[in-house]
N, C-alpha and C. Protein backbone atom coordinates (compact mmCIF):
# COMPACT_ATOMS: atom_id res chain seq x y z
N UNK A 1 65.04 110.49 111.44
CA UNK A 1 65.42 111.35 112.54
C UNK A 1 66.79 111.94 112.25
N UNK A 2 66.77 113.00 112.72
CA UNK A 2 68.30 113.96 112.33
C UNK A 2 69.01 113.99 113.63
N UNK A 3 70.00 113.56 113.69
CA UNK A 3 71.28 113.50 115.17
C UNK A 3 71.94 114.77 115.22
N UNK A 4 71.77 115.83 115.68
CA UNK A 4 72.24 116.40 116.26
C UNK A 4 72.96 116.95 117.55
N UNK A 5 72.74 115.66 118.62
CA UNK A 5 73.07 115.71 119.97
C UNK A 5 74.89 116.13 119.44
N UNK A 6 75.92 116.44 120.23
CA UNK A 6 77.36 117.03 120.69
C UNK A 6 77.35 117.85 119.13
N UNK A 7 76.49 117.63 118.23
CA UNK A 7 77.07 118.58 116.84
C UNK A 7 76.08 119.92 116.65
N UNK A 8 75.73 120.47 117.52
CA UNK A 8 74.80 121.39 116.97
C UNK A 8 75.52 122.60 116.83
N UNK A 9 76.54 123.24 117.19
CA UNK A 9 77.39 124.17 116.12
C UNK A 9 78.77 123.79 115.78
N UNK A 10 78.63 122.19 115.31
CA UNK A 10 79.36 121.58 114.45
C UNK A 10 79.86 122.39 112.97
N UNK A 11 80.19 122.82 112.28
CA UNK A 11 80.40 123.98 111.02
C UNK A 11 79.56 125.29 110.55
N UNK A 12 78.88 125.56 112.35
CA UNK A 12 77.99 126.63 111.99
C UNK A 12 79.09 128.41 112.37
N UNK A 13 78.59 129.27 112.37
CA UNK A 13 79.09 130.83 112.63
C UNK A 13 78.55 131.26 113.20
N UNK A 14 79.32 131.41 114.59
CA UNK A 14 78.46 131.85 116.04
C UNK A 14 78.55 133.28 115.51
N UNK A 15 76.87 134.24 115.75
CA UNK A 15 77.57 135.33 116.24
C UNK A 15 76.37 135.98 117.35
N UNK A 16 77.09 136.97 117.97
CA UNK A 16 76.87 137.31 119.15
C UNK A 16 75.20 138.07 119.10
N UNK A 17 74.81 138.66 117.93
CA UNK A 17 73.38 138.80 118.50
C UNK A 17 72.61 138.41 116.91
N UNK A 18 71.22 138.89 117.06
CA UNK A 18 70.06 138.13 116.46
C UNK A 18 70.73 139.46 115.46
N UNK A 19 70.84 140.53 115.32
CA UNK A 19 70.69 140.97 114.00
C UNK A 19 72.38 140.75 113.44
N UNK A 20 73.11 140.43 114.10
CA UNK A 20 73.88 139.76 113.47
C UNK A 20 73.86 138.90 112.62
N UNK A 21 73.39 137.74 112.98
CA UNK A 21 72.35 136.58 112.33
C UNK A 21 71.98 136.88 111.19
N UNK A 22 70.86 138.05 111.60
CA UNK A 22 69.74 138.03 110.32
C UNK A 22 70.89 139.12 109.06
N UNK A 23 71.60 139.71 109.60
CA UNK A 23 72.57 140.52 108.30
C UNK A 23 73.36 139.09 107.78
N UNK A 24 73.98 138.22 107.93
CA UNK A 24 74.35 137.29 107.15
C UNK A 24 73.53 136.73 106.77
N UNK A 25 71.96 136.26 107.39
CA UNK A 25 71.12 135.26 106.60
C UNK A 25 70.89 135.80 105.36
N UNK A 26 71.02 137.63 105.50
CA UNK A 26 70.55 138.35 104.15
C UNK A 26 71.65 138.38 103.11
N UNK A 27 72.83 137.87 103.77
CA UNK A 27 74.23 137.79 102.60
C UNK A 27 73.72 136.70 101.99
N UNK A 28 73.59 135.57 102.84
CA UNK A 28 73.82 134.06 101.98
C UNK A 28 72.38 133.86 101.16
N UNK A 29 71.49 134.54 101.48
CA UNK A 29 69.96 134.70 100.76
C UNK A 29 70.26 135.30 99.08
N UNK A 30 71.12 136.66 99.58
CA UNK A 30 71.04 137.27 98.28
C UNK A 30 72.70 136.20 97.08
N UNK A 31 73.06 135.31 97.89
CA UNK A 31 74.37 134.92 97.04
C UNK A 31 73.04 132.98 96.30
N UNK A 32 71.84 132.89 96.93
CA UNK A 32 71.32 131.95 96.58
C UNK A 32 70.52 131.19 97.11
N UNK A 33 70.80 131.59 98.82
CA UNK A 33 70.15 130.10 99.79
C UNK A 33 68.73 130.49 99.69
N UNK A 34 67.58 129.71 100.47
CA UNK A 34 67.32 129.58 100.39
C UNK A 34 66.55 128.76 101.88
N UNK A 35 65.20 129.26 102.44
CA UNK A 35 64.78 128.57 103.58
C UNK A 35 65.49 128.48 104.65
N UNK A 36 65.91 129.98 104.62
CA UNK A 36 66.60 130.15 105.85
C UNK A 36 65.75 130.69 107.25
N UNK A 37 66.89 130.34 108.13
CA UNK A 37 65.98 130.51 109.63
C UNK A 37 67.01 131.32 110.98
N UNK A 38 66.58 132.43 111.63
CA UNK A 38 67.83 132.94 112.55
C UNK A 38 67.58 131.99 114.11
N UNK A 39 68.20 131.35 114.96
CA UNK A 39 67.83 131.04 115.99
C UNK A 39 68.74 130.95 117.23
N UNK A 40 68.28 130.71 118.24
CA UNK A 40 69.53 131.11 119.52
C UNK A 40 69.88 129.94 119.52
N UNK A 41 71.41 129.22 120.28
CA UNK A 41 71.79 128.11 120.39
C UNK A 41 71.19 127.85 121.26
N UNK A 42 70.90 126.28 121.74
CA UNK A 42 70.48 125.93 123.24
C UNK A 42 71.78 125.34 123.82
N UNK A 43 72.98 125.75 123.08
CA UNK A 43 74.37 124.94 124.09
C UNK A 43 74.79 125.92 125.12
N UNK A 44 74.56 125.46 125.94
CA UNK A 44 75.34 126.72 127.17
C UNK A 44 76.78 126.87 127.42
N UNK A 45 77.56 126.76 126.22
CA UNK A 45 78.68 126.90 125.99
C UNK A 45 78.49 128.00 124.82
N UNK A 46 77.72 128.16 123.62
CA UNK A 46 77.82 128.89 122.58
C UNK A 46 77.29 130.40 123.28
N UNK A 47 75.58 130.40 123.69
CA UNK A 47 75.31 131.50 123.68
C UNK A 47 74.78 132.20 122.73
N UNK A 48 75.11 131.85 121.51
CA UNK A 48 75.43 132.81 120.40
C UNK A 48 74.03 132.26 119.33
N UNK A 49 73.66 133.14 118.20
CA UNK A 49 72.88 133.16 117.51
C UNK A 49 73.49 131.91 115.87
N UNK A 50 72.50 131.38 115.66
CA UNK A 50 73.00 130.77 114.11
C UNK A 50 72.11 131.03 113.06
N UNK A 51 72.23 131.09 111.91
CA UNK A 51 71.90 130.59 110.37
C UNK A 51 71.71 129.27 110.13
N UNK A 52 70.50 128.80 110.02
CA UNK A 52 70.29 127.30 109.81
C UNK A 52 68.85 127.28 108.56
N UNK A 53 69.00 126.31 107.87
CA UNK A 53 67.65 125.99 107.27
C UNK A 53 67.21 125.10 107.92
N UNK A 54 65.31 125.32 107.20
CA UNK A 54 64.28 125.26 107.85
C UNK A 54 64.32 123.77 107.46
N UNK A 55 63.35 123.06 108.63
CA UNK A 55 62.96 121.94 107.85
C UNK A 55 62.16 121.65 106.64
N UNK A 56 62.49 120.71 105.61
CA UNK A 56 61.82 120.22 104.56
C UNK A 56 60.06 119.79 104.69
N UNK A 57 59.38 120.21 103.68
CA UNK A 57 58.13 120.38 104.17
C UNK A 57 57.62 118.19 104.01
N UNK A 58 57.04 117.64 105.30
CA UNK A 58 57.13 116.17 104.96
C UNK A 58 55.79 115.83 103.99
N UNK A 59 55.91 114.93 102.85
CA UNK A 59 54.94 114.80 102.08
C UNK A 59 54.65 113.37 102.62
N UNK A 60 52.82 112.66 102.71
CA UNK A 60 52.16 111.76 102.94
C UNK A 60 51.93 110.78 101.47
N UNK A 61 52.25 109.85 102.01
CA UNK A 61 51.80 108.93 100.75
C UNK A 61 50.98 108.47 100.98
């Protein structure tokens, strides 16, 4: 399980709308990343849009 409760824009870059978002997801895409995702915060303090990767796909043994 991943803890994110009080850290969810812990070292992230708020910005104010979705194509904001998606013009940096396309910076850090073209400098390498990889499995990226644009999404709204749910803190009702931020407001604001983030850059996050996706989850890892889970493999069954």
């Amino acid at each position: 399980m991943i803890r994110t409760k009080n850290r969810a824009c812990a070292g992230k870059i708020r910005h104010p709308t979705r194509p904001d978002a998606e013009e940096h997801k396309a910076r850090l895409i073209e400098q390498g990343a990889v499995r990226l995702n644009v999404y709204r915060c749910r803190r009702r303090s931020c407001h604001g849009w983030h850059v996050g990767h996706l989850p890892r796909n889970r493999t069954t043994q």
